[in-house]
N, C-alpha and C. Protein backbone atom coordinates (compact mmCIF):
# COMPACT_ATOMS: atom_id res chain seq x y z
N UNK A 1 12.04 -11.04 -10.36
CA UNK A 1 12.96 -11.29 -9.26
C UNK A 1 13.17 -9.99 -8.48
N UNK A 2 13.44 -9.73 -7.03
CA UNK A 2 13.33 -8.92 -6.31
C UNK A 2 14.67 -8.73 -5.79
N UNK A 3 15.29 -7.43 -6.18
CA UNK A 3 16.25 -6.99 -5.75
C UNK A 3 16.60 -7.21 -3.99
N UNK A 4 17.84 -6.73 -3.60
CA UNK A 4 18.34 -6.69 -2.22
C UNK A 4 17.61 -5.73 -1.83
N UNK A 5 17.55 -4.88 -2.16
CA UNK A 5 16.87 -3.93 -0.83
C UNK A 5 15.39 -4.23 -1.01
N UNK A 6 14.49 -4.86 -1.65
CA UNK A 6 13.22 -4.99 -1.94
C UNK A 6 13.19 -5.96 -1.32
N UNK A 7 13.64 -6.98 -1.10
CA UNK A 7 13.40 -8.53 0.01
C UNK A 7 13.83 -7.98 1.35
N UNK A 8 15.28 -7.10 1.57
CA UNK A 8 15.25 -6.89 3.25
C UNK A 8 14.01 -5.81 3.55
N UNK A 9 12.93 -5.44 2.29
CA UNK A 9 12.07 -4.34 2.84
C UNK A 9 11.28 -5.56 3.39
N UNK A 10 10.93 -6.29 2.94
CA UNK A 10 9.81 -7.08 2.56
C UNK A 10 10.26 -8.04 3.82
N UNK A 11 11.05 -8.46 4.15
CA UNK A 11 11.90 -9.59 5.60
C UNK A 11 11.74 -8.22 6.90
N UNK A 12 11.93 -6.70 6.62
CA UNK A 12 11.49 -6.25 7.63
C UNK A 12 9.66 -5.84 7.98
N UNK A 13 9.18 -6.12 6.83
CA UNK A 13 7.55 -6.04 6.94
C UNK A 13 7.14 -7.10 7.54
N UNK A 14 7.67 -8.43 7.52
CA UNK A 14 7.14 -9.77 7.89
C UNK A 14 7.47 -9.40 9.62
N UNK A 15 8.56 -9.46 9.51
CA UNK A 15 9.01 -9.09 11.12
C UNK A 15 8.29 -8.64 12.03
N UNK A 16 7.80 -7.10 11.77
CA UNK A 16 7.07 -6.24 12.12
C UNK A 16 5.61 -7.06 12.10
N UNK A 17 4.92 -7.97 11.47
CA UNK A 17 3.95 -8.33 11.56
C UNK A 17 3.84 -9.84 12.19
N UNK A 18 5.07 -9.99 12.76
CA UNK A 18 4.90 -11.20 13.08
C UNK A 18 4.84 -10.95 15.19
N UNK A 19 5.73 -9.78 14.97
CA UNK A 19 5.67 -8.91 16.30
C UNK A 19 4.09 -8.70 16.71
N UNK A 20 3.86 -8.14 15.70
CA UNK A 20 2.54 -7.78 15.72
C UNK A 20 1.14 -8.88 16.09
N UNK A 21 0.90 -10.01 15.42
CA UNK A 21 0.70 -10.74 15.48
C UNK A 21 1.14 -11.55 17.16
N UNK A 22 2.44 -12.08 17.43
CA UNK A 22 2.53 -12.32 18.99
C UNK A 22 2.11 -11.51 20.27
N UNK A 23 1.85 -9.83 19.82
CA UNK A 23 1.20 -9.29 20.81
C UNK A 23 -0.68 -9.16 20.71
N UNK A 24 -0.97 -9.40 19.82
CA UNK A 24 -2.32 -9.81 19.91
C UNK A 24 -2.78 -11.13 20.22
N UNK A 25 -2.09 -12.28 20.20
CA UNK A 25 -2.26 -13.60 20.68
C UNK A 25 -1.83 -13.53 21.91
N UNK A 26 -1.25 -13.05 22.61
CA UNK A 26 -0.89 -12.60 23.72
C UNK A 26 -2.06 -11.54 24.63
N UNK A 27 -2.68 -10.96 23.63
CA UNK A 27 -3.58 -9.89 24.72
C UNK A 27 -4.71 -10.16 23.73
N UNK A 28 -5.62 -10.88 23.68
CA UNK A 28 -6.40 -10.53 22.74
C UNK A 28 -7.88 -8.97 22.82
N UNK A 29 -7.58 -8.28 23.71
CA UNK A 29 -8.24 -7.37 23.76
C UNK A 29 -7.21 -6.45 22.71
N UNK A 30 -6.33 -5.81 22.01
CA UNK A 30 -5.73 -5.38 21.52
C UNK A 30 -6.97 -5.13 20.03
N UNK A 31 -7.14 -6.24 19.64
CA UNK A 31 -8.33 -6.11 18.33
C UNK A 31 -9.23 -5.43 19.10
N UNK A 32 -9.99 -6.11 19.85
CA UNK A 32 -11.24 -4.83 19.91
C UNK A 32 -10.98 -3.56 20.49
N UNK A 33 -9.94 -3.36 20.88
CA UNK A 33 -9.56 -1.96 21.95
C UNK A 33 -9.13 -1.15 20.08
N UNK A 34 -8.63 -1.78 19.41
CA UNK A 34 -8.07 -1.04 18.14
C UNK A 34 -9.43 -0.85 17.25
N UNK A 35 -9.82 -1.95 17.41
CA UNK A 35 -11.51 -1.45 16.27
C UNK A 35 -12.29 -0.42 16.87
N UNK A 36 -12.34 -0.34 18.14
CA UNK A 36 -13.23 0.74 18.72
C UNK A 36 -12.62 1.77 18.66
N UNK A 37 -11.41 2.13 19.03
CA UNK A 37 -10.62 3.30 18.63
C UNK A 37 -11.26 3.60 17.22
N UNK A 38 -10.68 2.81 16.30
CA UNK A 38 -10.82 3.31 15.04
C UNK A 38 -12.52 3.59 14.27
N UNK A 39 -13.60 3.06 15.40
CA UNK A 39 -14.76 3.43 15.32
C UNK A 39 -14.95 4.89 15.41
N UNK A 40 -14.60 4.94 16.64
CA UNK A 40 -14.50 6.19 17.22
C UNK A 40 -14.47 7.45 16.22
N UNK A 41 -13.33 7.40 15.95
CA UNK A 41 -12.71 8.21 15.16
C UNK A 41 -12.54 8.06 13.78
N UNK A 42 -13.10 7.06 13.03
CA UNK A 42 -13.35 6.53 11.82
C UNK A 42 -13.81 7.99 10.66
N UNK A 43 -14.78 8.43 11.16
CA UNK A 43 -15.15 9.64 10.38
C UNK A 43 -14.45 11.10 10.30
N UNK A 44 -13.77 11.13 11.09
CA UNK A 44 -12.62 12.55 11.57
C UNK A 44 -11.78 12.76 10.44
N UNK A 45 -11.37 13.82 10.30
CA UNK A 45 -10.14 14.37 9.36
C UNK A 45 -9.05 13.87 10.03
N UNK A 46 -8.07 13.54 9.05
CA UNK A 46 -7.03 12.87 10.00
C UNK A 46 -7.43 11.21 10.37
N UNK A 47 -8.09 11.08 10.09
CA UNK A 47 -8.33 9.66 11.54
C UNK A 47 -7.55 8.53 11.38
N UNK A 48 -6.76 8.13 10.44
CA UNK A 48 -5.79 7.65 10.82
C UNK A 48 -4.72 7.96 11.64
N UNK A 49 -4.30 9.14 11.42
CA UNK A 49 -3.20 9.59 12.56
C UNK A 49 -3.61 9.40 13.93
N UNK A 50 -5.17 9.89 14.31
CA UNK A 50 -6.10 9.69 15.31
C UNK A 50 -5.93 8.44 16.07
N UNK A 51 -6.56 7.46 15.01
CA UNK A 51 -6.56 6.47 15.14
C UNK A 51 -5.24 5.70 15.40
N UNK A 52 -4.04 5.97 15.25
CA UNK A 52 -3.16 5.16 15.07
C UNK A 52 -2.40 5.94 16.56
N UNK A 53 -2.87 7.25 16.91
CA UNK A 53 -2.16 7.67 18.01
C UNK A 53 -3.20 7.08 19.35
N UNK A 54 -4.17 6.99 19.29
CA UNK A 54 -4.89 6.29 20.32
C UNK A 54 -4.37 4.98 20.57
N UNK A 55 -4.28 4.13 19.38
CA UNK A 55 -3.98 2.79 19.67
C UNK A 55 -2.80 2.56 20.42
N UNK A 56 -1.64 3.15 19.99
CA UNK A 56 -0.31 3.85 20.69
C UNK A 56 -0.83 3.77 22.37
N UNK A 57 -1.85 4.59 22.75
CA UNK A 57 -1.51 5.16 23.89
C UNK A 57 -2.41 4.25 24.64
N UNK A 58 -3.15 3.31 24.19
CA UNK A 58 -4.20 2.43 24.59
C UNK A 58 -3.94 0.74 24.94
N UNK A 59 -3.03 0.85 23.95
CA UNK A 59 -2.32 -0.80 23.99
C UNK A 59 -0.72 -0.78 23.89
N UNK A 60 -0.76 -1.64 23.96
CA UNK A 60 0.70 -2.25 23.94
C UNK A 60 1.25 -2.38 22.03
N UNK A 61 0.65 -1.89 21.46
CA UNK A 61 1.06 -1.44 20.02
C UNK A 61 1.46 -0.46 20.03
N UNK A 62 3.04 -0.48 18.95
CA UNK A 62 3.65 1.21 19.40
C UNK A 62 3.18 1.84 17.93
N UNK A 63 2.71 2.61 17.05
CA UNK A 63 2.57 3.45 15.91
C UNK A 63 3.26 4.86 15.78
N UNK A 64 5.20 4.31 15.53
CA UNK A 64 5.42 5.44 15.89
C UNK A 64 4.77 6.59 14.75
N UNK A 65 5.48 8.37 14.36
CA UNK A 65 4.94 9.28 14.09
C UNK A 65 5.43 8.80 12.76
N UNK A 66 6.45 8.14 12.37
CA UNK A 66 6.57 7.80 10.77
C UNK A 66 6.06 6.41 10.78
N UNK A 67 5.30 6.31 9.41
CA UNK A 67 4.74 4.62 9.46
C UNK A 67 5.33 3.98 8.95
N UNK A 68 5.96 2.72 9.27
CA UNK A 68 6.43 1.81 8.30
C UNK A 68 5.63 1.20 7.67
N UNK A 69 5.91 0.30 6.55
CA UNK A 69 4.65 -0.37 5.47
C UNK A 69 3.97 -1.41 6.91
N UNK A 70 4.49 -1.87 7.36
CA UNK A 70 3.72 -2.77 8.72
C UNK A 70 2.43 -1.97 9.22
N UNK A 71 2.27 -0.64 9.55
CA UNK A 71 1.82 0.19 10.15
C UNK A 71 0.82 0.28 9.19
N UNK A 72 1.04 1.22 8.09
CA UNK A 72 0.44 1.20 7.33
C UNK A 72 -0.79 -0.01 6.91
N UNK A 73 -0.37 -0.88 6.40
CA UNK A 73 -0.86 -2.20 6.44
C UNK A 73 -2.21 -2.57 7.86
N UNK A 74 -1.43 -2.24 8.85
CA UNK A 74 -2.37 -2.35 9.59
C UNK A 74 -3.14 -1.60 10.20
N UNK A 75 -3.29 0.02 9.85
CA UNK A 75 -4.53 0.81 9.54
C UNK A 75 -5.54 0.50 8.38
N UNK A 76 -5.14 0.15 7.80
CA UNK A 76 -5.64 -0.18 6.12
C UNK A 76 -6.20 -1.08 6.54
N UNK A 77 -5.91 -2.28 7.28
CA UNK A 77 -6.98 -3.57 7.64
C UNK A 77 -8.52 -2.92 8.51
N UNK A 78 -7.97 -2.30 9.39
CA UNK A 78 -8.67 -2.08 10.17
C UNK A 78 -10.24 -1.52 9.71
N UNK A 79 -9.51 -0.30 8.88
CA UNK A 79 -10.25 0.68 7.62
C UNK A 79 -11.17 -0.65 7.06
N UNK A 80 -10.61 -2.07 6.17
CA UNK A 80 -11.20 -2.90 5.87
C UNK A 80 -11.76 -3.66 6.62
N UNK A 81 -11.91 -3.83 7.85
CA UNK A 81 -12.76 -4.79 8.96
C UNK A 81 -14.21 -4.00 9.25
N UNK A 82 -13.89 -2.18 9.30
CA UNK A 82 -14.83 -1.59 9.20
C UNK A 82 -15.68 -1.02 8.33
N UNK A 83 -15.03 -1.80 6.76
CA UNK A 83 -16.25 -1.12 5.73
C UNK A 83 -16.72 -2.70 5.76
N UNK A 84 -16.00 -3.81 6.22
CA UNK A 84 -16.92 -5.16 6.39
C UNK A 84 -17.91 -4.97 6.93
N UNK A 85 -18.16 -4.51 8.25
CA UNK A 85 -19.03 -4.63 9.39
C UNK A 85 -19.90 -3.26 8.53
N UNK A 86 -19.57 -2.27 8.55
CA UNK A 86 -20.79 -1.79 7.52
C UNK A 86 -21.58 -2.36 6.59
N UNK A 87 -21.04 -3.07 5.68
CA UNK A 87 -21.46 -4.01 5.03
C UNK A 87 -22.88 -5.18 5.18
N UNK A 88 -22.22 -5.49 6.37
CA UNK A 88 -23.19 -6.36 6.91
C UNK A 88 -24.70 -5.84 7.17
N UNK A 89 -25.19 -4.61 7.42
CA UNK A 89 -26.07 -3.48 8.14
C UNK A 89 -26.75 -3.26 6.93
């Protein structure tokens, strides 16, 4: 069973991804403008920060300088969409 502050973490992660989620159904260039970013810069030191400050300044996704688990979460996919597509090769 999951304590109070572990469900309002978890009710503010959904939130954040549901935000998230309505602005990419809304713009669907947002995915590929974020995968190419994170192409880009995929191999760099840092490249998440990289990556997560481009997307910031590129789309309508904000990544502020602290990540919430939402954020997080959704570098980590990205990271996983691109060892997919390696994969494939």
């Amino acid at each position: 069973m999951s304590t109070p502050i572990e469900s309002r973490r978890q009710a503010k992660v959904i939130d954040e991804l549901r935000v998230f989620i309505k602005k990419v159904l809304s713009d669907p260039t947002i995915a590929v403008k974020s995968i190419d970013i994170a192409r880009k810069y995929r191999s760099e030191p840092d490249s998440d920060e990289l990556i997560a400050r481009e997307i910031s300044a590129n789309t309508t996704i904000r990544i502020p300088e602290k990540w919430s688990d939402a954020d997080r979460m959704f570098l980590e996919i990205i990271d996983e969409v691109l060892d997919d597509e390696e994969a494939l090769y």
